[in-house]
N, C-alpha and C. Protein backbone atom coordinates (compact mmCIF):
# COMPACT_ATOMS: atom_id res chain seq x y z
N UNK A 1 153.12 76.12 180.30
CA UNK A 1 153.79 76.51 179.08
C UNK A 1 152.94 76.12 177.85
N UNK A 2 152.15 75.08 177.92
CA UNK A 2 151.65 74.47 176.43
C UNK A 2 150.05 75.33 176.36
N UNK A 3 149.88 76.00 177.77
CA UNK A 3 148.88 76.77 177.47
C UNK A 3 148.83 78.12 177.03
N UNK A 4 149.84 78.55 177.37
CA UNK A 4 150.70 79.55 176.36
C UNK A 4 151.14 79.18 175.32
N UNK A 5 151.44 78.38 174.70
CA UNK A 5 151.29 78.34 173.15
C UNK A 5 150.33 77.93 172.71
N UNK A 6 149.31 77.52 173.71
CA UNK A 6 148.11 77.36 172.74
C UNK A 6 147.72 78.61 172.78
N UNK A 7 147.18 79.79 173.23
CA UNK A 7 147.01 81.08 173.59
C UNK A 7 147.28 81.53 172.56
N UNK A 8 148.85 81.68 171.93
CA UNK A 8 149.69 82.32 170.99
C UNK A 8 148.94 81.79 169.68
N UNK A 9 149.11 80.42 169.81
CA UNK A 9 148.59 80.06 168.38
C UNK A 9 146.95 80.66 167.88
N UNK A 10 145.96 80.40 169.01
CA UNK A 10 145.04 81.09 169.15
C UNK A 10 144.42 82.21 168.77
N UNK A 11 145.39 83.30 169.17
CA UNK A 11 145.17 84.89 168.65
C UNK A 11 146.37 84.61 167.41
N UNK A 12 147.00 83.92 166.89
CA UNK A 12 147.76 84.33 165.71
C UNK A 12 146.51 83.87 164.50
N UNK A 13 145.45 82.91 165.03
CA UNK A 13 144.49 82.57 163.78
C UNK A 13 143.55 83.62 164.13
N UNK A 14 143.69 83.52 165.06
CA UNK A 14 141.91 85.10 164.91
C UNK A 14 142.64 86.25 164.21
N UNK A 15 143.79 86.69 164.32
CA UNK A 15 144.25 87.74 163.64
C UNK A 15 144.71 87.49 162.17
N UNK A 16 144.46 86.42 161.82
CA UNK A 16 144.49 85.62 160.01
C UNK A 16 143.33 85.54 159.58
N UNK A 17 142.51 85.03 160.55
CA UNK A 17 140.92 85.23 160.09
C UNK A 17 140.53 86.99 160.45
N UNK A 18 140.42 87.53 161.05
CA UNK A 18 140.20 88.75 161.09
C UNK A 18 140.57 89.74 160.00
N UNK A 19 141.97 89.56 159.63
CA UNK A 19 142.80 89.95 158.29
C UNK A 19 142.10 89.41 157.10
N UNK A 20 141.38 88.04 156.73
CA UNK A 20 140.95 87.28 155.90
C UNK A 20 139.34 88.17 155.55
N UNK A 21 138.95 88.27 156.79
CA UNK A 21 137.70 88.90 156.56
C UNK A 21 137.64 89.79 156.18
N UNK A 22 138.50 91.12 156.65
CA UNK A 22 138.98 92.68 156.15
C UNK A 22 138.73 92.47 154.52
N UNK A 23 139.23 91.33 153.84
CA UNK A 23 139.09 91.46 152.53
C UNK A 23 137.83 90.80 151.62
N UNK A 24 136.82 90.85 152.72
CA UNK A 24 135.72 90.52 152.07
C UNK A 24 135.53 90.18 150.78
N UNK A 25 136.18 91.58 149.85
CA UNK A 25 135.74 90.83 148.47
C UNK A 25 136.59 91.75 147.71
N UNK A 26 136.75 90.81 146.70
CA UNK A 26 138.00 91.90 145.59
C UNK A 26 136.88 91.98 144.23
N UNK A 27 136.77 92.92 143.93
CA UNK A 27 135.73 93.18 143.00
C UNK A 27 136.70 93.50 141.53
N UNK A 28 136.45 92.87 140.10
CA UNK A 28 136.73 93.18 139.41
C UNK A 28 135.96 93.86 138.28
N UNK A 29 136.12 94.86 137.30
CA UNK A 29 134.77 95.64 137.06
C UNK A 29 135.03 95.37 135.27
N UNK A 30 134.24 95.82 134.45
CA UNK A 30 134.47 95.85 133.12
C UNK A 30 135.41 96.90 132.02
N UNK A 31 135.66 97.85 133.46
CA UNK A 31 136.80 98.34 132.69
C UNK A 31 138.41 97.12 132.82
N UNK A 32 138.33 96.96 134.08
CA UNK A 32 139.50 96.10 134.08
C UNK A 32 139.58 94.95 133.52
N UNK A 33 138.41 94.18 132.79
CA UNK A 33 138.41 92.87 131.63
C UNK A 33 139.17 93.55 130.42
N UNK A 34 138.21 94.65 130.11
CA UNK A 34 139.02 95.56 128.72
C UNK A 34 139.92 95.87 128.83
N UNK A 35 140.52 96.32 129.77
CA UNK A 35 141.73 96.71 129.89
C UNK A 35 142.94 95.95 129.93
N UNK A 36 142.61 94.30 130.00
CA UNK A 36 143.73 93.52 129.81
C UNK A 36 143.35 92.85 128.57
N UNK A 37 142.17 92.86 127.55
CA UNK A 37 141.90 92.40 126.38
C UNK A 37 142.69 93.18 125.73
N UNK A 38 142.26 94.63 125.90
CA UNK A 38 143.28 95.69 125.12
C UNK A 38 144.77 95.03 124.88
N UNK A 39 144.78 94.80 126.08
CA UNK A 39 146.97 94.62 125.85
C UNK A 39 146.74 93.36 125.37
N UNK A 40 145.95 92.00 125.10
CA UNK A 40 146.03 90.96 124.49
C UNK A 40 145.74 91.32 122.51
N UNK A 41 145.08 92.59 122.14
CA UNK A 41 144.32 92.72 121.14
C UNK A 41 146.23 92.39 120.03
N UNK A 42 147.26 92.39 120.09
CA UNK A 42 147.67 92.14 119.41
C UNK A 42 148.24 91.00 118.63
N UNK A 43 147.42 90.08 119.84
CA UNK A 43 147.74 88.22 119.98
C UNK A 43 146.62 87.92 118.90
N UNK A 44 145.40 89.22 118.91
CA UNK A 44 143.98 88.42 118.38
C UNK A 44 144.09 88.65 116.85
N UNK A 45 145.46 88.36 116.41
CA UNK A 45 145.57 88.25 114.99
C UNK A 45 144.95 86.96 114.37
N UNK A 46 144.22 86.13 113.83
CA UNK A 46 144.09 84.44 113.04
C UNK A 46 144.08 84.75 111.39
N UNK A 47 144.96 84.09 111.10
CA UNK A 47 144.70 83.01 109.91
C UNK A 47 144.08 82.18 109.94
N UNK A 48 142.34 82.02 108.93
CA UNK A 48 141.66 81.03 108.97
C UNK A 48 141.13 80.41 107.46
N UNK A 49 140.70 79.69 107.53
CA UNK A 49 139.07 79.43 106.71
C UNK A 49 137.93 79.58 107.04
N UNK A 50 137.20 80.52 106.60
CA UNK A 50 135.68 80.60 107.05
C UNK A 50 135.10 80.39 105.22
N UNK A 51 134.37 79.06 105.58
CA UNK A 51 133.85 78.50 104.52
C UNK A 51 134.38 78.74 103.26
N UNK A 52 135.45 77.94 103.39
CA UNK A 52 136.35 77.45 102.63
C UNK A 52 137.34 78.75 102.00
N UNK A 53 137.15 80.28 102.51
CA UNK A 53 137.57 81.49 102.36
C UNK A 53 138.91 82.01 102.76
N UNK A 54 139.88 82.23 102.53
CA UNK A 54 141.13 82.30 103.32
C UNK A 54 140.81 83.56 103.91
N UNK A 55 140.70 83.60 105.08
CA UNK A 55 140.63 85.17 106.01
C UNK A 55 141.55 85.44 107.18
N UNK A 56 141.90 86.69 107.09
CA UNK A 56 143.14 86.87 108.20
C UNK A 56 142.33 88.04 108.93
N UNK A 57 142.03 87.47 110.26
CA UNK A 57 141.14 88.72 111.12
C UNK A 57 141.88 89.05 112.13
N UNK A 58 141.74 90.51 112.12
CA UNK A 58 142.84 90.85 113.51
C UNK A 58 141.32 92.15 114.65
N UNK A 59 141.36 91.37 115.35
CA UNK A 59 140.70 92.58 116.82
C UNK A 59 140.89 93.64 116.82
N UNK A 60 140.25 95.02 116.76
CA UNK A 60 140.94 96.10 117.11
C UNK A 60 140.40 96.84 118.13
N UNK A 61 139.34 96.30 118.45
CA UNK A 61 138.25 96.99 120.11
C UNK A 61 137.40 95.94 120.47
N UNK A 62 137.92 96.00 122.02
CA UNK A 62 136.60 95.03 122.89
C UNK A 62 135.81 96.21 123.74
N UNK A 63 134.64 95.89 123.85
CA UNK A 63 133.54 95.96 124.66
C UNK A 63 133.13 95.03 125.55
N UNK A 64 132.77 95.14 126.91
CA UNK A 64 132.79 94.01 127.79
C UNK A 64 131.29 94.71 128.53
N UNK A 65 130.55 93.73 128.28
CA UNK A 65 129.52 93.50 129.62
C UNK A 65 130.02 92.50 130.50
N UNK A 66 129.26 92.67 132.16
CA UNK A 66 129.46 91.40 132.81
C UNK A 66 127.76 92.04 133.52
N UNK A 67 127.54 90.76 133.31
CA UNK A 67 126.19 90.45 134.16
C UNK A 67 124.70 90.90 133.27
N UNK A 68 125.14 91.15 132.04
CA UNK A 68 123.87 92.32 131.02
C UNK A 68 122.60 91.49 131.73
N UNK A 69 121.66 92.38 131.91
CA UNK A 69 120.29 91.57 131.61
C UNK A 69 120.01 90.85 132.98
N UNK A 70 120.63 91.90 134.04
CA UNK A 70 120.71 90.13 135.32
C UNK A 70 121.40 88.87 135.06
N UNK A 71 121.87 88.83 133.73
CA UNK A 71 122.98 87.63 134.00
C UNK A 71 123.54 87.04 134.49
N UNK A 72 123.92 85.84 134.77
CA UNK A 72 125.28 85.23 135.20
C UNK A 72 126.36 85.21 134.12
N UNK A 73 126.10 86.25 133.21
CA UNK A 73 127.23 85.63 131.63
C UNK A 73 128.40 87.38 131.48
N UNK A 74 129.14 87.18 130.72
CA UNK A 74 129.98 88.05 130.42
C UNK A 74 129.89 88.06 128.83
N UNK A 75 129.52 89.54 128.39
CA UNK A 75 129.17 89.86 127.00
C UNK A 75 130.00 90.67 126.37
N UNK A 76 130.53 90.09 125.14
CA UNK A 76 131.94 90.77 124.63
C UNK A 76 131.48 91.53 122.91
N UNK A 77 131.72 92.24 122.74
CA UNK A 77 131.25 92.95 121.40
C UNK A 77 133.16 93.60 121.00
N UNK A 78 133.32 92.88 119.58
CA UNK A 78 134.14 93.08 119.25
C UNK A 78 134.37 94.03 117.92
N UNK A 79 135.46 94.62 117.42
CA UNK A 79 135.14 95.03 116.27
C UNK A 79 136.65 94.74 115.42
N UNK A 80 136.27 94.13 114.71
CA UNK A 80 137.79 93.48 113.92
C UNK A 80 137.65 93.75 112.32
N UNK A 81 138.84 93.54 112.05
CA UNK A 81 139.11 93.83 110.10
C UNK A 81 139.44 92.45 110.32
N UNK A 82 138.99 92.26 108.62
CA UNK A 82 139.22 91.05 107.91
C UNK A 82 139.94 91.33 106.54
N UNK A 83 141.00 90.64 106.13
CA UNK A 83 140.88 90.68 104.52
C UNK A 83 141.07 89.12 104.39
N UNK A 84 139.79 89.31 103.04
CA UNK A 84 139.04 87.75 102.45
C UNK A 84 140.40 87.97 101.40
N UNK A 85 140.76 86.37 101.02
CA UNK A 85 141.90 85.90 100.04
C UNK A 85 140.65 85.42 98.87
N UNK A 86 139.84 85.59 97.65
CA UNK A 86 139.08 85.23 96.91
C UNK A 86 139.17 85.21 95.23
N UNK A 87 139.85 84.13 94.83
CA UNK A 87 140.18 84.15 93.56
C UNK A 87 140.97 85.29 93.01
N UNK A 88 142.35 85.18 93.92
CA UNK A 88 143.52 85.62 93.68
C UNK A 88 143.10 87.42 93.72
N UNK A 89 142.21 87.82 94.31
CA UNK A 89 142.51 89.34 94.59
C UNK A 89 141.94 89.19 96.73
N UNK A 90 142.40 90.81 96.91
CA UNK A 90 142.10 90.33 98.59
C UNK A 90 140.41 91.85 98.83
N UNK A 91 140.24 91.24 99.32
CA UNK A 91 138.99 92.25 99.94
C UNK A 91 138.66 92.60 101.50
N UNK A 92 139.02 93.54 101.67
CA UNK A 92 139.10 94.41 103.25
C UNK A 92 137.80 94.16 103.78
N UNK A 93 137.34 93.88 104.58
CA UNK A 93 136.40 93.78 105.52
C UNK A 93 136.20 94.51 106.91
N UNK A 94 135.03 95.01 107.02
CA UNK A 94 135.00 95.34 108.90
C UNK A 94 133.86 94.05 109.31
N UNK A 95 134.00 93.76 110.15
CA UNK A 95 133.04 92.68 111.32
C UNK A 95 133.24 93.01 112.83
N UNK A 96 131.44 92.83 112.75
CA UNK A 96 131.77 92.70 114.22
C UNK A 96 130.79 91.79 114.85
N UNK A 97 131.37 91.21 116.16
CA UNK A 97 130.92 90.10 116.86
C UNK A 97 130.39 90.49 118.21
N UNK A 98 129.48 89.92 118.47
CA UNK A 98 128.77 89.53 119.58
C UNK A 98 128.52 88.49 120.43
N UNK A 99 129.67 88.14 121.42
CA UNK A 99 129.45 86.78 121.70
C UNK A 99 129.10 86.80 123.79
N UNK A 100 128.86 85.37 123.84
CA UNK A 100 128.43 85.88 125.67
C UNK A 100 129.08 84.76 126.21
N UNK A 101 129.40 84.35 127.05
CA UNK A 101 129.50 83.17 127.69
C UNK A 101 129.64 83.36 129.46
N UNK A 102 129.81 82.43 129.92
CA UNK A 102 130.14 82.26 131.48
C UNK A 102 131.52 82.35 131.81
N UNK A 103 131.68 83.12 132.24
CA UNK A 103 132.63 83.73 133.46
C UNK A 103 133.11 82.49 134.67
N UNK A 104 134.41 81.77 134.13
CA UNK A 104 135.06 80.68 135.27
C UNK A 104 136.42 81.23 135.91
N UNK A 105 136.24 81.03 137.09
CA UNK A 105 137.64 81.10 137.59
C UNK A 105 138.57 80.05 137.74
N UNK A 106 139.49 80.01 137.26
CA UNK A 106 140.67 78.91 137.70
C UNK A 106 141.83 79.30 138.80
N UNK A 107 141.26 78.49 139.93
CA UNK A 107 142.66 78.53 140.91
C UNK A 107 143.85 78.68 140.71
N UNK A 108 144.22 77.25 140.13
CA UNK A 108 145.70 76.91 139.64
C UNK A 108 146.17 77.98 138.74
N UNK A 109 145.47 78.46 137.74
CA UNK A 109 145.79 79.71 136.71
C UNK A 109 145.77 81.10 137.67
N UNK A 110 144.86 80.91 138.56
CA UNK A 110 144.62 82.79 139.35
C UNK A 110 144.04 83.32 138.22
N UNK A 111 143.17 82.79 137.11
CA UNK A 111 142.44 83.79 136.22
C UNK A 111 141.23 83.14 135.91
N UNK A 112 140.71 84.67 135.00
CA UNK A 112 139.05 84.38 134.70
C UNK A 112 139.24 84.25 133.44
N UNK A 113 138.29 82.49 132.71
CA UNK A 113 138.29 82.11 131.34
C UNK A 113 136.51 82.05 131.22
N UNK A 114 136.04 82.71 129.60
CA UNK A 114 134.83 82.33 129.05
C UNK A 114 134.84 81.58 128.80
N UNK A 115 133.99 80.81 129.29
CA UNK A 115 133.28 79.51 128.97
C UNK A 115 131.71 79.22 128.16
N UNK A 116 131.98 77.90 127.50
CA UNK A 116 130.10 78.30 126.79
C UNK A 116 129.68 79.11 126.11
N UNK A 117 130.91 79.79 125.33
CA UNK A 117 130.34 80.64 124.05
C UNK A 117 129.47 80.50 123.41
N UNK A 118 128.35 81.49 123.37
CA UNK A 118 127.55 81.57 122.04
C UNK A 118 127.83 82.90 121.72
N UNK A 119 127.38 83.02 120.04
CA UNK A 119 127.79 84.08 119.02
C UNK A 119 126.03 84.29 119.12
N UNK A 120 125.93 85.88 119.22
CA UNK A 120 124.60 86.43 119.75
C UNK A 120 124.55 87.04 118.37
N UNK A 121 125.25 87.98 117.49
CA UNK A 121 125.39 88.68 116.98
C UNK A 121 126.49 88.91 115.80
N UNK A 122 126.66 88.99 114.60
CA UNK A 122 127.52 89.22 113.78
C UNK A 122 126.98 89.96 112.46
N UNK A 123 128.05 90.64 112.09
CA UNK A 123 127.88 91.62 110.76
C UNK A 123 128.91 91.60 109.94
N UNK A 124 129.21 91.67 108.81
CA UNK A 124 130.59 92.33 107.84
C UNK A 124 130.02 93.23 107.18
N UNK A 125 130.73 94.11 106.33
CA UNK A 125 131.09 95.07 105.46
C UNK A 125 132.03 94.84 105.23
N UNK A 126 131.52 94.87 103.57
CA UNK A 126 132.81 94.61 102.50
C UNK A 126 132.25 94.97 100.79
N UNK A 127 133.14 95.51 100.41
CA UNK A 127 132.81 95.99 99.35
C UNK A 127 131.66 96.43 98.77
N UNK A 128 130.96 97.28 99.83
CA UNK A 128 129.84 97.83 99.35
C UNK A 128 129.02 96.52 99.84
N UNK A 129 128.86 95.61 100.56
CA UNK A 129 128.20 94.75 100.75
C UNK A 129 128.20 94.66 102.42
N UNK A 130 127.06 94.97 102.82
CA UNK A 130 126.76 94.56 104.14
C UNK A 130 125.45 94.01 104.69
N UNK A 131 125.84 93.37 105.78
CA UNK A 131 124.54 91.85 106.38
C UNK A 131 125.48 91.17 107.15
N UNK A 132 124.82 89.69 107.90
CA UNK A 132 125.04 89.18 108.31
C UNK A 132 125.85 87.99 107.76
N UNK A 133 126.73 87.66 109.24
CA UNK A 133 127.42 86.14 109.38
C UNK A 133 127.01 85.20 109.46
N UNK A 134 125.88 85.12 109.31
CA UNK A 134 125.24 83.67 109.87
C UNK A 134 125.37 82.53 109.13
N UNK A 135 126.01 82.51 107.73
CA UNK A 135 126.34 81.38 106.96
C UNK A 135 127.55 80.88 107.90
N UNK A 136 128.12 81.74 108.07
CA UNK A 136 129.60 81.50 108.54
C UNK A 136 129.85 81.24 109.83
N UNK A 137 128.65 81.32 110.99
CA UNK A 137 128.91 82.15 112.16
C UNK A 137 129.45 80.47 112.68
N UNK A 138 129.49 79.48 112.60
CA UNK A 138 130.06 78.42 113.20
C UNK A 138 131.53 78.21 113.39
N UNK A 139 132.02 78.56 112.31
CA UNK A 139 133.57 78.91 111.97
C UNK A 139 134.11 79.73 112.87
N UNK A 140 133.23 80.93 112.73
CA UNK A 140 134.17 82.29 113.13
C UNK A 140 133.53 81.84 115.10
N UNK A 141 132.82 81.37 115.64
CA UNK A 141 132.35 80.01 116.77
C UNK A 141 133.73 80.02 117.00
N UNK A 142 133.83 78.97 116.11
CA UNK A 142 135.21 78.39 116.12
C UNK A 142 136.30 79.00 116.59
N UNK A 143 136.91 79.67 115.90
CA UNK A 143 137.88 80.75 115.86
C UNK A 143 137.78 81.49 117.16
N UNK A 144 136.67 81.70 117.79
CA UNK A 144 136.53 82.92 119.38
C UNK A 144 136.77 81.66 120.28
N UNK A 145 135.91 80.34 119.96
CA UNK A 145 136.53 79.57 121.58
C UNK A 145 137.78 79.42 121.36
N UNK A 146 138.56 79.02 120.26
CA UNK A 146 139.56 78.39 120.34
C UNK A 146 140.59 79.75 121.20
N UNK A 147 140.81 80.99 120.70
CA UNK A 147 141.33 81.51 121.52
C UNK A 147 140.95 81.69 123.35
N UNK A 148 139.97 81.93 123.53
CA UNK A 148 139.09 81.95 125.34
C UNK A 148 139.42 80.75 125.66
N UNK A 149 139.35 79.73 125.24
CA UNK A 149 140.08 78.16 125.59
C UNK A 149 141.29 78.37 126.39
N UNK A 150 142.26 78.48 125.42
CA UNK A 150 143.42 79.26 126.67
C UNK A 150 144.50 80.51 126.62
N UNK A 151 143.35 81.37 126.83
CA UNK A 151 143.67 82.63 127.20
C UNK A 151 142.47 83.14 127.95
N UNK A 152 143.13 83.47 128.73
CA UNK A 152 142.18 84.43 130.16
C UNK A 152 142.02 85.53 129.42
N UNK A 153 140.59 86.63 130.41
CA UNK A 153 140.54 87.62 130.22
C UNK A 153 140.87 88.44 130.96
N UNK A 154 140.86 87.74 131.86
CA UNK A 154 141.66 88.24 133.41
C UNK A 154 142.22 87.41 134.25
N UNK A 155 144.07 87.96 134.60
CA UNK A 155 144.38 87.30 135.70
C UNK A 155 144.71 88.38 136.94
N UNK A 156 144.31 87.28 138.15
CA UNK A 156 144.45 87.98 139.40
C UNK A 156 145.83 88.38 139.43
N UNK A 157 146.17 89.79 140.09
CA UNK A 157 147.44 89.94 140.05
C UNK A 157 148.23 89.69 141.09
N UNK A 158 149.18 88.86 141.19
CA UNK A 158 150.21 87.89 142.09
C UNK A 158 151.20 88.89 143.02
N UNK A 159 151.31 89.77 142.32
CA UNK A 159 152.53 90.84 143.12
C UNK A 159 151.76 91.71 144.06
N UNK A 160 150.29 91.89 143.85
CA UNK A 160 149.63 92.37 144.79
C UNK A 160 149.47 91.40 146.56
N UNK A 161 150.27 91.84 147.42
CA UNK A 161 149.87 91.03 148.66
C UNK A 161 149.02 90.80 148.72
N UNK A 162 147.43 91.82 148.88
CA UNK A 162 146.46 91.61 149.21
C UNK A 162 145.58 90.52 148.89
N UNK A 163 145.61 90.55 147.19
CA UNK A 163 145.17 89.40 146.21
C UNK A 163 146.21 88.16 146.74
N UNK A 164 147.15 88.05 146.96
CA UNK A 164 148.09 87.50 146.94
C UNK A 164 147.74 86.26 148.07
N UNK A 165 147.36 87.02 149.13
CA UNK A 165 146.47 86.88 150.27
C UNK A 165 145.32 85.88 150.18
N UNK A 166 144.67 86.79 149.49
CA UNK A 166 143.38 86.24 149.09
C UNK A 166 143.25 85.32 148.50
N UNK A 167 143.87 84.44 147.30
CA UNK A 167 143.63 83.86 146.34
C UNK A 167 144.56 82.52 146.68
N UNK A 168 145.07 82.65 148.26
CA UNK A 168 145.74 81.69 148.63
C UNK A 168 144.63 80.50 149.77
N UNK A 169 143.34 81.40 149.43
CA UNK A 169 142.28 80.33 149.72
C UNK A 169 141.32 80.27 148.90
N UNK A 170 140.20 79.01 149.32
CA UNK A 170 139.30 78.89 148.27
C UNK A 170 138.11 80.51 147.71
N UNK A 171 138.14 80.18 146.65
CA UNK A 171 137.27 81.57 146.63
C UNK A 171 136.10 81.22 145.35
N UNK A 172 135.31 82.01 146.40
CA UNK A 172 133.79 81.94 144.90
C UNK A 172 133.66 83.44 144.64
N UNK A 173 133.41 83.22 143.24
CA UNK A 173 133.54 84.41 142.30
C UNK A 173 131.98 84.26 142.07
N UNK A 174 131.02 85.52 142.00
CA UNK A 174 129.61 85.77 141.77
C UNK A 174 129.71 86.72 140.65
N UNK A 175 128.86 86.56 139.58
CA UNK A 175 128.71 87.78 138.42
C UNK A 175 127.35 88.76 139.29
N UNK A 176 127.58 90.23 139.44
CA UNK A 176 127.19 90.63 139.71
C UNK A 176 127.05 92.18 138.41
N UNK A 177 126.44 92.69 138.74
CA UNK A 177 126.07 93.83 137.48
C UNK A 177 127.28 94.73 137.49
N UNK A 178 127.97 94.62 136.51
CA UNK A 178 129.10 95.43 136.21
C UNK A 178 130.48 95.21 136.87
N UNK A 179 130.44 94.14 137.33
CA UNK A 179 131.55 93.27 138.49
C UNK A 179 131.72 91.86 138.60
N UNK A 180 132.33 91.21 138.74
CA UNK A 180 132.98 90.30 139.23
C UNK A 180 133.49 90.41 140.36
N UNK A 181 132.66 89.71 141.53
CA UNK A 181 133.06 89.57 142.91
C UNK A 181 133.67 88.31 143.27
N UNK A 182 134.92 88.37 143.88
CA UNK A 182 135.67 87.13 144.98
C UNK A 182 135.61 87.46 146.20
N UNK A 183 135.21 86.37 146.70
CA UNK A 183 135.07 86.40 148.34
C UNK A 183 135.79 85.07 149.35
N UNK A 184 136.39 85.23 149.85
CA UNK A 184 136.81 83.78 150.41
C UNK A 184 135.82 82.69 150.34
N UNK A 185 135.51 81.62 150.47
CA UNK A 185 134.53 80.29 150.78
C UNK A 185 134.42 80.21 151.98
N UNK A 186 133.55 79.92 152.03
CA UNK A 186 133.43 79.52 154.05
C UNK A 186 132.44 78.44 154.46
């Protein structure tokens, strides 16, 4: 009898590992980062100071690389309005940002957070005035980790069995060109 349940138990793990393997890898691509930034773009409202300036910037398009250049990094190009508060009149602004960082997965969360921001790139236009951020670009630094800090750009989705499956073991995530791959650990 106990060799029959060892038997049973036996083929019930080869058929968990067999099932485990079937899912080699869940690939996530750069439309699907944008596509959940999109539905966040109305969170990416701030009230700030950028050098000593009262500015209220709101997101209105992401662009997502993952992997540019052979990378291991994820590259985000944004394009947001600003209006500057400046000795009691306001001035409309367009900016846009260029920032990169590393691509982490968190277990406990089931999502992917940038990490290690750097600002590659920045511009405004405003009132007939256009150039660079770079006086400023530490601030507005500021302002992009503090949101990627905690907010994902992607979470794995939970109602999916498959993922569901998957993400109920250890998993390494690889930046690959135009993807984000999970694969079980082994």
């Amino acid at each position: 009898m106990r060799n029959v349940w060892l038997a049973a138990f036996v083929v019930l793990v080869s058929a968990s590992c067999a099932q485990l393997g079937s899912l080699s890898t869940y690939n996530v691509n750069e439309a699907d980062l944008e596509k959940m930034l999109s539905a966040q773009l109305p969170k990416l409202t701030r009230q700030a100071n950028v050098a000593g300036i009262p500015l209220k910037m709101a997101v209105k398009k992401m662009q997502v690389e993952i992997g540019p250049d052979n990378s291991d990094l994820v590259r985000i190009n944004t394009d947001a309005t600003a209006v500057l508060s400046l000795f009691g009149l306001s001035y409309p602004a367009n900016l846009q940002l260029q920032i990169e960082g590393a691509p982490y997965y968190d277990a406990t969360e089931k999502a992917i957070f940038i990490r290690s921001v750097k600002l590659l790139d920045s511009s405004i236009e405003a009132a007939g005035y256009r150039g660079n951020l770079s006086p400023v670009s530490n601030e507005l630094l500021q302002l992009v980790n503090s949101y990627l800090a905690s907010n994902p750009v992607y979470r794995l989705d939970q109602t999916n069995p498959t993922i569901k499956l998957l993400t109920a073991v250890p998993l390494n995530m690889a930046v690959q060109n135009g993807k984000l791959a999970f694969s079980p650990s082994r």
